[in-house]
N, C-alpha and C. Protein backbone atom coordinates (compact mmCIF):
# COMPACT_ATOMS: atom_id res chain seq x y z
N UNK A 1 -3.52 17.70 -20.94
CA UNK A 1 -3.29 16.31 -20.61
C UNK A 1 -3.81 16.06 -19.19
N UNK A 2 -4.80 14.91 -18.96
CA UNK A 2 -5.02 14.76 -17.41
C UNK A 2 -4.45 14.24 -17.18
N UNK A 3 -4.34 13.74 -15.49
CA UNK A 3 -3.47 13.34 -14.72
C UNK A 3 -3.93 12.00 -14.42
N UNK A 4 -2.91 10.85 -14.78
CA UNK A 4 -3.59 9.35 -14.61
C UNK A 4 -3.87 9.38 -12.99
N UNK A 5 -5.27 9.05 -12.76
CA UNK A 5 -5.90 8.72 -11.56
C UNK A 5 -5.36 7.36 -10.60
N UNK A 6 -4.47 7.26 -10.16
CA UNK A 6 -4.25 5.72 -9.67
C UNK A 6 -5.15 5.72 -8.72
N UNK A 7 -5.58 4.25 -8.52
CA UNK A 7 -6.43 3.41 -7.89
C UNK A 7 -6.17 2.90 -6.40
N UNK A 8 -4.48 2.63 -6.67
CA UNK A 8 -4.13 2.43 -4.98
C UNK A 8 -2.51 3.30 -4.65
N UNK A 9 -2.35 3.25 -3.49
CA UNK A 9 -1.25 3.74 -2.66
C UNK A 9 0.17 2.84 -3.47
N UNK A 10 0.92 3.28 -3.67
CA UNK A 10 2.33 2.72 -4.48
C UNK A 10 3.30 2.26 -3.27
N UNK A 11 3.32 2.80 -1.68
CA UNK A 11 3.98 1.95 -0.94
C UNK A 11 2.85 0.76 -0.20
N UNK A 12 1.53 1.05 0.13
CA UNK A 12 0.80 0.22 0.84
C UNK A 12 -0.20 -0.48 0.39
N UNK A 13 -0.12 0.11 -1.11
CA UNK A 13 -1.50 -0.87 -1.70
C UNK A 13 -2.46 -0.41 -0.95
N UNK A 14 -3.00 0.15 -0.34
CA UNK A 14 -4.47 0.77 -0.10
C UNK A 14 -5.21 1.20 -1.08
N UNK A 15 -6.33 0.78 -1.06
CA UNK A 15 -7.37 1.79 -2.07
C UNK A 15 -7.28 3.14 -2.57
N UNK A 16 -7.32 3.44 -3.14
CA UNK A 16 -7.47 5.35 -3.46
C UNK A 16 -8.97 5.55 -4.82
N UNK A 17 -9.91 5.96 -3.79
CA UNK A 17 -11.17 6.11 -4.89
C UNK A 17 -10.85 7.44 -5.33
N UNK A 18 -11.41 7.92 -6.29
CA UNK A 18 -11.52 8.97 -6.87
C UNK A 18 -11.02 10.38 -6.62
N UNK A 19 -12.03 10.07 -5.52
CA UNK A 19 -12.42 11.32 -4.74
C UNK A 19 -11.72 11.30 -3.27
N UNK A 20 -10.87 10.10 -2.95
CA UNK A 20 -9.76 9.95 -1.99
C UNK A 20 -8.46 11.13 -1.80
N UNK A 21 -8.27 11.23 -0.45
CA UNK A 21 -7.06 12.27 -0.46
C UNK A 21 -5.57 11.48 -0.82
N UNK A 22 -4.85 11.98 -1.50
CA UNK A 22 -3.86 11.26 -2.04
C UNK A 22 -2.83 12.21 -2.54
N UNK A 23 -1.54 11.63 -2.84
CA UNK A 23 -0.15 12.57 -2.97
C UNK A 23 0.41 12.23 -4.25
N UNK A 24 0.77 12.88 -4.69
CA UNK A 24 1.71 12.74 -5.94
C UNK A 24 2.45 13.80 -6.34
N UNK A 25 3.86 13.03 -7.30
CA UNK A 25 4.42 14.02 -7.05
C UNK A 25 4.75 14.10 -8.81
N UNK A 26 5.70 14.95 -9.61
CA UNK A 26 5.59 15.18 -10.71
C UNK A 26 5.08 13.78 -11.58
N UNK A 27 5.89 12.67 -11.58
CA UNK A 27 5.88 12.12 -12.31
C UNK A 27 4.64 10.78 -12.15
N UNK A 28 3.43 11.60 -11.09
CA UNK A 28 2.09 11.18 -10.97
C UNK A 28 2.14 9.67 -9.98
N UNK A 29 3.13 9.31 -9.10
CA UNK A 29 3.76 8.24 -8.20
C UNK A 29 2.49 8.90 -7.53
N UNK A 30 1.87 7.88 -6.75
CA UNK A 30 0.92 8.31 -6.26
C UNK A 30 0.89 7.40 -4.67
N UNK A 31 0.58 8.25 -3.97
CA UNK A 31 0.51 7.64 -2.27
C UNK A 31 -0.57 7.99 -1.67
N UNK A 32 -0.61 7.25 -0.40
CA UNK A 32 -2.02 7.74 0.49
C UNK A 32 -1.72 8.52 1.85
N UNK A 33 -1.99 9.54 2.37
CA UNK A 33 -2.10 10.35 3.14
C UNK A 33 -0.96 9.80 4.27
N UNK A 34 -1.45 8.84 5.24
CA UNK A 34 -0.38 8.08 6.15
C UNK A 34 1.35 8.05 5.41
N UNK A 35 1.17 6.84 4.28
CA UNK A 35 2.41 7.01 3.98
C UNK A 35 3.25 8.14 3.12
N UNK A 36 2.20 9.22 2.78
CA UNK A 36 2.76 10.56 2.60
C UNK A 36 3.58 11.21 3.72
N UNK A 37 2.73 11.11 4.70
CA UNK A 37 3.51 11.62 6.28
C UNK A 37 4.45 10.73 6.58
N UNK A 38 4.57 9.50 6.26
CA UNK A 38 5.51 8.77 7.12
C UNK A 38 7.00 8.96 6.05
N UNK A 39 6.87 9.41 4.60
CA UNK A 39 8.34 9.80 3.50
C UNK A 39 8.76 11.32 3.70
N UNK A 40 7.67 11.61 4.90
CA UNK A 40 8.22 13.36 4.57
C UNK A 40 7.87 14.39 3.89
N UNK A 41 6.67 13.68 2.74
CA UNK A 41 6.12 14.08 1.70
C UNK A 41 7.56 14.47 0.33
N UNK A 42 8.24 13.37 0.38
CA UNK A 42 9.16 13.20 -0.48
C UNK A 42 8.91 11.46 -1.49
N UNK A 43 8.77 11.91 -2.79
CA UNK A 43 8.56 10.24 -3.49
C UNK A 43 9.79 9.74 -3.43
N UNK A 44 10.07 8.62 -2.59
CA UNK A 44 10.47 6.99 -2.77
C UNK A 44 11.45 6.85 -4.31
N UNK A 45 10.49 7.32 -5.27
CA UNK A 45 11.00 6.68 -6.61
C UNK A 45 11.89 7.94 -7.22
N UNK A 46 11.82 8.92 -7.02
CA UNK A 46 12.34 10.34 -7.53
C UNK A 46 12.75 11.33 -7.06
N UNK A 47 12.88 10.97 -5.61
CA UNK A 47 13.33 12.18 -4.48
C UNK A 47 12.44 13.67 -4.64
N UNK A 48 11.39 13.84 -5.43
CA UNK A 48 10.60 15.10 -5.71
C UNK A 48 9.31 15.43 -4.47
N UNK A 49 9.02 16.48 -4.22
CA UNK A 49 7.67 16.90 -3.52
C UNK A 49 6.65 16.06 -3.73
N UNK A 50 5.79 15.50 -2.80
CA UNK A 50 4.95 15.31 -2.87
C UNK A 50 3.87 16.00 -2.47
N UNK A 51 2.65 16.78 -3.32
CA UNK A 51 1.62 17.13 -3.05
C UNK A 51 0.17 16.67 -3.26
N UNK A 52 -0.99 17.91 -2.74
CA UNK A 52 -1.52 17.09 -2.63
C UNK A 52 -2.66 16.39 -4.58
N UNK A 53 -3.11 15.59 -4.36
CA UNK A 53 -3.51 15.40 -5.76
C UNK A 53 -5.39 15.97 -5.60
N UNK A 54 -5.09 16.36 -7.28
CA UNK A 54 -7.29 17.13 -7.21
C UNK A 54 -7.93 16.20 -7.03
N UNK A 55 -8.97 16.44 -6.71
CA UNK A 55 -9.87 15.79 -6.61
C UNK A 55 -11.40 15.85 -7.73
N UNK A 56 -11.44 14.92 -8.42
CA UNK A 56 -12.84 15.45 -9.34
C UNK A 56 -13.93 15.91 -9.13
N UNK A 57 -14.50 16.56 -9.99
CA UNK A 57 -15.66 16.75 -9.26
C UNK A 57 -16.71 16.02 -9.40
């Protein structure tokens, strides 16, 4: 199963292209780098890790 790619940041609405650095955590909540650092690298919606997400090739 792949991993749905989101498009933007879930607290800031920023862009997230493809190939953007970005966080998510199990249940694929997806953030952008800044507001990864600014939760602790903890999701908002699920209290779980946030790491970092692949990148395609």
């Amino acid at each position: 199963m792949a991993l749905e790619m989101r498009k933007e940041c879930e607290k800031c609405n920023s862009i997230l292209m493809e190939n953007s650095i970005a966080y998510i955590c199990v249940h694929e909540c997806t953030f952008c780098e800044p507001c990864t650092e600014n939760m602790k690298q903890i999701c908002p919606n699920c209290g779980g890790e946030l790491v970092r997400r692949p990148r395609r090739q």
